[in-house]
N, C-alpha and C. Protein backbone atom coordinates (compact mmCIF):
# COMPACT_ATOMS: atom_id res chain seq x y z
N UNK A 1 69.36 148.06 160.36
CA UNK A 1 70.03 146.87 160.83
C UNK A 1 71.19 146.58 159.89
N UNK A 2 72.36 146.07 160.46
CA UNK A 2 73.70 146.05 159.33
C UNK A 2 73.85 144.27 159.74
N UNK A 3 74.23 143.88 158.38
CA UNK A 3 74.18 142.45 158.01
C UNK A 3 75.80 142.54 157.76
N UNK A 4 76.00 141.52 157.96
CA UNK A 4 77.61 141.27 157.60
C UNK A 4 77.79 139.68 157.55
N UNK A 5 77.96 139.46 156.17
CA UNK A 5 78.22 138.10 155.46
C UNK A 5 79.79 137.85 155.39
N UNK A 6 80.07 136.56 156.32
CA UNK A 6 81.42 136.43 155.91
C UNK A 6 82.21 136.07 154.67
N UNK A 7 83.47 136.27 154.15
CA UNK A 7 83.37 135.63 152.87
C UNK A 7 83.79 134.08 152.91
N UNK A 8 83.72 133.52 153.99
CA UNK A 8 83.80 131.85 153.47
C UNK A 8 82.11 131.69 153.46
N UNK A 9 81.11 132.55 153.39
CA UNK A 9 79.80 132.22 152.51
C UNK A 9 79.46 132.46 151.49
N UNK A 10 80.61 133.35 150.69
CA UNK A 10 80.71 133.77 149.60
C UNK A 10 81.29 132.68 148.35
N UNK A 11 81.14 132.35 147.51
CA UNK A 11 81.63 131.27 146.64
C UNK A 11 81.38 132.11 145.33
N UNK A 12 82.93 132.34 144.65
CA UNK A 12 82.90 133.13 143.90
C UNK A 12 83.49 131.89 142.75
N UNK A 13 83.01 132.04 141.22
CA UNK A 13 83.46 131.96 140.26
C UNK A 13 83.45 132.14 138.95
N UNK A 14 84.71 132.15 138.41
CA UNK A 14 84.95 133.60 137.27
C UNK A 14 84.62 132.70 135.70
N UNK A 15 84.30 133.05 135.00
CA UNK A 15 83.92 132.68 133.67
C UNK A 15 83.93 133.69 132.61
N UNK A 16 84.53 132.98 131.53
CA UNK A 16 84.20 134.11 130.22
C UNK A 16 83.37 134.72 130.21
N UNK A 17 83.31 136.46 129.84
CA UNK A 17 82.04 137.25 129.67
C UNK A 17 81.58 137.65 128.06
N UNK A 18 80.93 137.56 127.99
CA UNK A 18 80.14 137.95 126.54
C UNK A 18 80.09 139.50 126.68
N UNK A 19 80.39 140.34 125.33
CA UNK A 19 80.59 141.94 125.55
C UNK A 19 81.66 142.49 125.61
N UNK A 20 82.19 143.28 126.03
CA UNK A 20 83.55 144.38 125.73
C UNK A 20 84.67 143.51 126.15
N UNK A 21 85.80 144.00 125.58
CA UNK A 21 86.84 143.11 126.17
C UNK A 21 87.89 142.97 124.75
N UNK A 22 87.54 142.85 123.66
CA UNK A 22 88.26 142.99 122.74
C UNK A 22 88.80 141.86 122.15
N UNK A 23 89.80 141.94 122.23
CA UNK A 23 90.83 140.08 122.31
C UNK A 23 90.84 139.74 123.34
N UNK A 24 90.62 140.35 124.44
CA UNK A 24 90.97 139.82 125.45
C UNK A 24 89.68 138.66 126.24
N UNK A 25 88.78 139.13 125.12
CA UNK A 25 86.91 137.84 125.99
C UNK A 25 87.05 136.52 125.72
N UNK A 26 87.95 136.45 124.07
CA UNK A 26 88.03 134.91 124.15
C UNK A 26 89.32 133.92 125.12
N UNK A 27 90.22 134.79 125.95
CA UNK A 27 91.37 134.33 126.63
C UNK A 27 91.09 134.34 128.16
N UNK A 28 90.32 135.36 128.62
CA UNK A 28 90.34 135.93 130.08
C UNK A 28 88.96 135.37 130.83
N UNK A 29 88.98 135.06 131.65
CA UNK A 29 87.66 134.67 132.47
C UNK A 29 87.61 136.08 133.23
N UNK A 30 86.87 136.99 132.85
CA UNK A 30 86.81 138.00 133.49
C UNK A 30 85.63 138.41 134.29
N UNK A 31 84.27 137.58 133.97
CA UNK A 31 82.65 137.64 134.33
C UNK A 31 82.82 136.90 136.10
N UNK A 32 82.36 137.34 136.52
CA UNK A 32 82.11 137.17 138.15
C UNK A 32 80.95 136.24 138.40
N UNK A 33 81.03 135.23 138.64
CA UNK A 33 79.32 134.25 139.52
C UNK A 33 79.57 134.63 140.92
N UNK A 34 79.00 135.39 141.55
CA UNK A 34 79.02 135.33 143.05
C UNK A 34 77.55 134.51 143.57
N UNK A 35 78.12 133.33 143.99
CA UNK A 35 77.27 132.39 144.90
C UNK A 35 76.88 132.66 146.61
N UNK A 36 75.76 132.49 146.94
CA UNK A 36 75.41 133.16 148.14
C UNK A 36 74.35 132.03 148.59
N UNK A 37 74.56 131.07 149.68
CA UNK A 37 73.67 130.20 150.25
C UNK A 37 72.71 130.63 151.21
N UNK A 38 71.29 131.60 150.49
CA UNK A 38 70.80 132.59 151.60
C UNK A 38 69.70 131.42 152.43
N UNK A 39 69.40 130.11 152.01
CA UNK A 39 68.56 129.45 153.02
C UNK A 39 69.40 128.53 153.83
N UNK A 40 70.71 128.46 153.80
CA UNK A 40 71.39 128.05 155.04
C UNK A 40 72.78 128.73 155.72
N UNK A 41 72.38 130.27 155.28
CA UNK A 41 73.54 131.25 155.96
C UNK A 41 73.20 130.87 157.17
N UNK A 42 73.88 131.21 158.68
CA UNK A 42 73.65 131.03 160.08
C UNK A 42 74.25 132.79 160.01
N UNK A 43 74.28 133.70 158.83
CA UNK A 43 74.59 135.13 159.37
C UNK A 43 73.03 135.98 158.69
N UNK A 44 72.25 135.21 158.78
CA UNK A 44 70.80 136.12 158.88
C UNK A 44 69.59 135.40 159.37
N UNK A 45 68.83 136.48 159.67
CA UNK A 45 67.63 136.07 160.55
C UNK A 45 66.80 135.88 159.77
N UNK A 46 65.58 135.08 160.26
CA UNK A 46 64.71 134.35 159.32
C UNK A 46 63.92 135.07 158.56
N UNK A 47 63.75 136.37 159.29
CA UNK A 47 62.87 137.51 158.45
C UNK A 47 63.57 137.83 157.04
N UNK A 48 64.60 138.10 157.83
CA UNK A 48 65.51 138.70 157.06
C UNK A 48 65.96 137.55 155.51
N UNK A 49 65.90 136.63 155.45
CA UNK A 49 66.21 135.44 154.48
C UNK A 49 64.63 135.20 153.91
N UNK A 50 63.80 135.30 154.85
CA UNK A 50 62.97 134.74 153.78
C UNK A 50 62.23 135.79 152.60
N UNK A 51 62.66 137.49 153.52
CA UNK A 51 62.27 139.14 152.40
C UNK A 51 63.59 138.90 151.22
N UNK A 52 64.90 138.26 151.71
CA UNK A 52 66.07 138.48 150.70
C UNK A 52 65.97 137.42 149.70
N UNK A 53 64.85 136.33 149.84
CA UNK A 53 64.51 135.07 148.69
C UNK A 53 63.54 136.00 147.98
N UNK A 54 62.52 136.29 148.54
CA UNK A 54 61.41 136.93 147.80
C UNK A 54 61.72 137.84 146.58
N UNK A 55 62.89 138.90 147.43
CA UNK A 55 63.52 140.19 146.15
C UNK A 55 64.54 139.55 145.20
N UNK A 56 65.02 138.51 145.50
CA UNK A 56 65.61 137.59 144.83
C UNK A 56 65.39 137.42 143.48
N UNK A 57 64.12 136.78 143.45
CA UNK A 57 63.25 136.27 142.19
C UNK A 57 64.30 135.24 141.58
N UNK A 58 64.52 135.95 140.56
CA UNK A 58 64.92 134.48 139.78
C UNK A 58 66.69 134.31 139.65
N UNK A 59 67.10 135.56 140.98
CA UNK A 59 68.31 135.04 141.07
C UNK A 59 68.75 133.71 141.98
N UNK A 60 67.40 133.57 142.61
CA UNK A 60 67.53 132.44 143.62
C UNK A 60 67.10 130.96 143.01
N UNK A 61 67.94 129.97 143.15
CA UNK A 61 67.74 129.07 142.38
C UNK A 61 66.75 128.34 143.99
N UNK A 62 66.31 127.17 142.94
CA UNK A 62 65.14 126.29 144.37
C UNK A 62 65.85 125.28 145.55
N UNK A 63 67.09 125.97 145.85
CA UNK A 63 67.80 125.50 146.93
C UNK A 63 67.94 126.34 147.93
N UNK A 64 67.95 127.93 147.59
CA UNK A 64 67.61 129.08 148.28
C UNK A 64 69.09 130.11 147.97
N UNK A 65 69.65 129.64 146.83
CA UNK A 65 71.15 129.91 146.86
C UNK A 65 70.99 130.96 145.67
N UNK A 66 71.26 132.55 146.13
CA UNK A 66 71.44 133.34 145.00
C UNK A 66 72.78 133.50 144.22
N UNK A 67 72.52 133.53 142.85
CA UNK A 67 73.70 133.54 142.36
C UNK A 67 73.48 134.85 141.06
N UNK A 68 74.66 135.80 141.27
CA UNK A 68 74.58 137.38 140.80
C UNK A 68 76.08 136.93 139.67
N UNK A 69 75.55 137.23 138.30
CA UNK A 69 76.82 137.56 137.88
C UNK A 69 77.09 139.12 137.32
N UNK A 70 78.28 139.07 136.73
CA UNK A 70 78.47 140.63 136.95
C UNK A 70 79.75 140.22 135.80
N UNK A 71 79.68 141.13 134.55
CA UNK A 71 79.92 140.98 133.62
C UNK A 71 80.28 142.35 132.73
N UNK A 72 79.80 143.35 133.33
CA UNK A 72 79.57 145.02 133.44
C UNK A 72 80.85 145.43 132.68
N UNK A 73 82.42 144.83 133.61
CA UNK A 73 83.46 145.73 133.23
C UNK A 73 84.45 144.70 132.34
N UNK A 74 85.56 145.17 131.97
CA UNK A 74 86.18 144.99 131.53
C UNK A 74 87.01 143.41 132.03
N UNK A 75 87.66 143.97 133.52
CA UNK A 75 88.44 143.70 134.34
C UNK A 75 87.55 143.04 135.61
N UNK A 76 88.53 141.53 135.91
CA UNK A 76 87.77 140.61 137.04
C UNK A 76 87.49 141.62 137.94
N UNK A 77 88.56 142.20 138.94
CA UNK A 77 88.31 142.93 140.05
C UNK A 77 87.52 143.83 140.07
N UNK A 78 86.85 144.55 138.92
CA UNK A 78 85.91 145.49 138.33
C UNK A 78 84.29 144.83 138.79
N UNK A 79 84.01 143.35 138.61
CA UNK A 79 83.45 142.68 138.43
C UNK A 79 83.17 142.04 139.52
N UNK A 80 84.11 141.48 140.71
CA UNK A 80 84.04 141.28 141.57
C UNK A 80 83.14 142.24 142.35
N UNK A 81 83.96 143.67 142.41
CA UNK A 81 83.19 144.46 143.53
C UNK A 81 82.01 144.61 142.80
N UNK A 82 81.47 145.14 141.61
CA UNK A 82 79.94 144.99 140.95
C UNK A 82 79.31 143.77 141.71
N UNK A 83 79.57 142.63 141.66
CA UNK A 83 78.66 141.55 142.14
C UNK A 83 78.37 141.72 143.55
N UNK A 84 79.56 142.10 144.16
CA UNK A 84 79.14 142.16 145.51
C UNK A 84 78.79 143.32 146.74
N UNK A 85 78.62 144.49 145.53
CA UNK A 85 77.59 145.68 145.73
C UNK A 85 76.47 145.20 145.17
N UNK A 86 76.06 144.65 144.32
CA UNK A 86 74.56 144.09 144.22
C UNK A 86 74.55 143.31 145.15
N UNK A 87 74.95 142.13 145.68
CA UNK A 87 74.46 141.77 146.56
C UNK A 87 74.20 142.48 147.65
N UNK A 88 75.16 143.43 148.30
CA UNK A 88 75.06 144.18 149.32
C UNK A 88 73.66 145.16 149.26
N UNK A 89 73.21 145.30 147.85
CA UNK A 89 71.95 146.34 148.17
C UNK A 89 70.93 145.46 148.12
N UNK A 90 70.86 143.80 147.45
CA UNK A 90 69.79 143.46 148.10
C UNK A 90 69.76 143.09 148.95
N UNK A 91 71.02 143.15 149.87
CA UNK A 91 70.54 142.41 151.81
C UNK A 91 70.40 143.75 152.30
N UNK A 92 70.76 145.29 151.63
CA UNK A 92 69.81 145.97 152.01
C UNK A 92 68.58 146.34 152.16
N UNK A 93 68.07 145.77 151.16
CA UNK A 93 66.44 145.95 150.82
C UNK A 93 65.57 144.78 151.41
N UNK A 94 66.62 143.78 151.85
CA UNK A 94 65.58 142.83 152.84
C UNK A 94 65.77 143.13 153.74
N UNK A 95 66.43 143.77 154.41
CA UNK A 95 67.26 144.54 155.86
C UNK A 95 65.86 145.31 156.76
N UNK A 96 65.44 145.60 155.01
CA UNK A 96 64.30 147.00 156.11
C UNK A 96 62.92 146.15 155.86
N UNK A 97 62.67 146.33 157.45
CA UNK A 97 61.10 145.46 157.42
C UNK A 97 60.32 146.46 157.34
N UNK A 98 59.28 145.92 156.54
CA UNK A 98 57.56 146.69 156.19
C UNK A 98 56.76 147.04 157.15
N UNK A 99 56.32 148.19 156.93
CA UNK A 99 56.12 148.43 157.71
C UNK A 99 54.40 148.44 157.87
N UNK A 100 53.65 147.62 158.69
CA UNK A 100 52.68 147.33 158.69
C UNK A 100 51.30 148.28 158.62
N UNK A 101 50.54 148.10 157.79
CA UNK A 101 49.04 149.31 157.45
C UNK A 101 48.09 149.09 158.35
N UNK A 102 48.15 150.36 159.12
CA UNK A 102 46.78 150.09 160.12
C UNK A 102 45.39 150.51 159.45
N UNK A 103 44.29 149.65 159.63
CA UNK A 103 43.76 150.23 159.69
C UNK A 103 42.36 151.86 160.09
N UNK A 104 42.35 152.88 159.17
CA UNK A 104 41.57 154.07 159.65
C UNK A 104 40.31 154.24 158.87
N UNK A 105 39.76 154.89 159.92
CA UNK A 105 38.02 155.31 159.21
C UNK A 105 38.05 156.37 158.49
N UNK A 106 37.95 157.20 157.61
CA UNK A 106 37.57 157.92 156.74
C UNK A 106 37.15 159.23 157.70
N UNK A 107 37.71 160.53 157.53
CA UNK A 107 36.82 161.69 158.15
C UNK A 107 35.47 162.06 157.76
N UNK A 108 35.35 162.69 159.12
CA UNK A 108 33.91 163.72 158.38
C UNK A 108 33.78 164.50 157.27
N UNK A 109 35.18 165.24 157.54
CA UNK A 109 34.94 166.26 156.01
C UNK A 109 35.61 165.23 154.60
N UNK A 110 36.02 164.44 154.63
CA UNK A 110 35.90 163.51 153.82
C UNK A 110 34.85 162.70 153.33
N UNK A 111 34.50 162.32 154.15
CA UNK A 111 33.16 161.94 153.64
C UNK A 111 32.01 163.34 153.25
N UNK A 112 31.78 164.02 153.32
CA UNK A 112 31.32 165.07 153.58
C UNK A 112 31.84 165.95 151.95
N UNK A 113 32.93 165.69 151.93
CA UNK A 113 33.73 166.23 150.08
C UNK A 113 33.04 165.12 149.19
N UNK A 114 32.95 163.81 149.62
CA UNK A 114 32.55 162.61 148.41
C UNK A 114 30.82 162.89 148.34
N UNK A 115 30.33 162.97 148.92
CA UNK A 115 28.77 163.01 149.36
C UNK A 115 28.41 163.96 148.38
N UNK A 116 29.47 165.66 148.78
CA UNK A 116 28.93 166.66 147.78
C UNK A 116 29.30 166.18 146.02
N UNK A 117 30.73 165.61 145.97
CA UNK A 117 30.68 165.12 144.84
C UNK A 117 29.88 164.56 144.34
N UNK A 118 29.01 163.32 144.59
CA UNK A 118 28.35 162.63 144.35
C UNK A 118 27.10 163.41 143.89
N UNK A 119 26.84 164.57 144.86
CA UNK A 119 24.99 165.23 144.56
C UNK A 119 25.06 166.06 143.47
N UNK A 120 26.29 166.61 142.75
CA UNK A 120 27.05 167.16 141.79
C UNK A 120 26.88 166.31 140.41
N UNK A 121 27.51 165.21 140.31
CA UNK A 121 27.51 164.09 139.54
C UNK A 121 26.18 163.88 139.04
N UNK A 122 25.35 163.75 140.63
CA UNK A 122 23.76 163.41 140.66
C UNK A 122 22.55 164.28 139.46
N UNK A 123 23.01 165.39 139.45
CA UNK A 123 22.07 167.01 139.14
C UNK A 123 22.75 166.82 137.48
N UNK A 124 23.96 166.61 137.23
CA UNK A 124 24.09 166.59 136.19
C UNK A 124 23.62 165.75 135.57
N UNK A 125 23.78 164.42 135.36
CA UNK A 125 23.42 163.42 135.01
C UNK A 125 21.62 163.53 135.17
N UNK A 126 20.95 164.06 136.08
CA UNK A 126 19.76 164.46 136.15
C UNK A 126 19.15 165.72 134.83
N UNK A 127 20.06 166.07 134.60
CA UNK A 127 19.68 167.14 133.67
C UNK A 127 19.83 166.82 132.30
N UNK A 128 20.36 165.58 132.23
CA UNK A 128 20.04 164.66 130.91
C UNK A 128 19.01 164.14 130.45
N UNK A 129 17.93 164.64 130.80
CA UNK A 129 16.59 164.14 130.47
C UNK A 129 16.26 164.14 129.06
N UNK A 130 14.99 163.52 128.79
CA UNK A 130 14.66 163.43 127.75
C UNK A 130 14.22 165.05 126.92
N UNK A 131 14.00 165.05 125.88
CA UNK A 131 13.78 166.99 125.68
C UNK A 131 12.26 166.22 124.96
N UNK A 132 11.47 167.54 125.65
CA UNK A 132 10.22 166.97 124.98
C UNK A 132 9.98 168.14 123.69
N UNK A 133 9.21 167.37 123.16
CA UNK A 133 8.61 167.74 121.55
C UNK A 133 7.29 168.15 122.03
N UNK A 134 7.13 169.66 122.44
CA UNK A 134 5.26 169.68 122.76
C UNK A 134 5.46 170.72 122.28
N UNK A 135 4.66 170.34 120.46
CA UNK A 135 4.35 171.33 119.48
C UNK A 135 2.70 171.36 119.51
């Protein structure tokens, strides 16, 4: 399924980054906040928002609004697309629904392999007996 977020849901803003940069960290707002309102987008489905809060964790603050910064490169535009390839792979990973475990019974020769294991286990542990002393 392909998701496509417009960017007036996107709310981007730039802040000093801590890390490489040189002279240039204490002058340049170069660090990326990309803001993302995933419990009142109208561009995803409910499945889909409530798997992309879950993988979220603690990028999602308790309004439902993830916020990714991205701090990686040097350069804003570096930083920009970083933030918003992470976002893009986690609305991939809520994208794909789970896929549900049926339940099955166990075979014959499965059961049939554990059983012999077991009479195996059994004989040994049987052969731990006491050793008698008949002098």
């Amino acid at each position: 399924m392909a998701l496509f977020i417009p960017d007036d849901e996107l709310e981007e803003s730039f802040v000093r980054a801590s890390g490489p940069g040189g002279q240039n960290v204490n002058k340049v707002s170069s660090a990326v906040q990309l803001r993302f309102d995933a419990a009142n987008s109208p561009s995803l489905p409910e499945d889909v928002r409530m798997r992309l809060l879950k993988l979220a964790g603690r990028k999602a603050t308790s309004d439902g609004v993830i916020v990714i910064t991205a701090n990686r490169f040097r350069d804003q535009p570096r930083n920009r697309e970083d933030a918003r390839a992470r976002l893009d792979e986690l609305l991939a990973k809520a994208a794909i629904r789970p896929v549900t475990r049926r339940a099955t019974r166990p075979t014959l020769g499965s059961k049939q392999r554990r059983l012999a294991g077991k009479a195996v286990r059994a004989t040994v542990k049987a052969s731990r007996g006491k050793v008698s002393t008949d002098d």
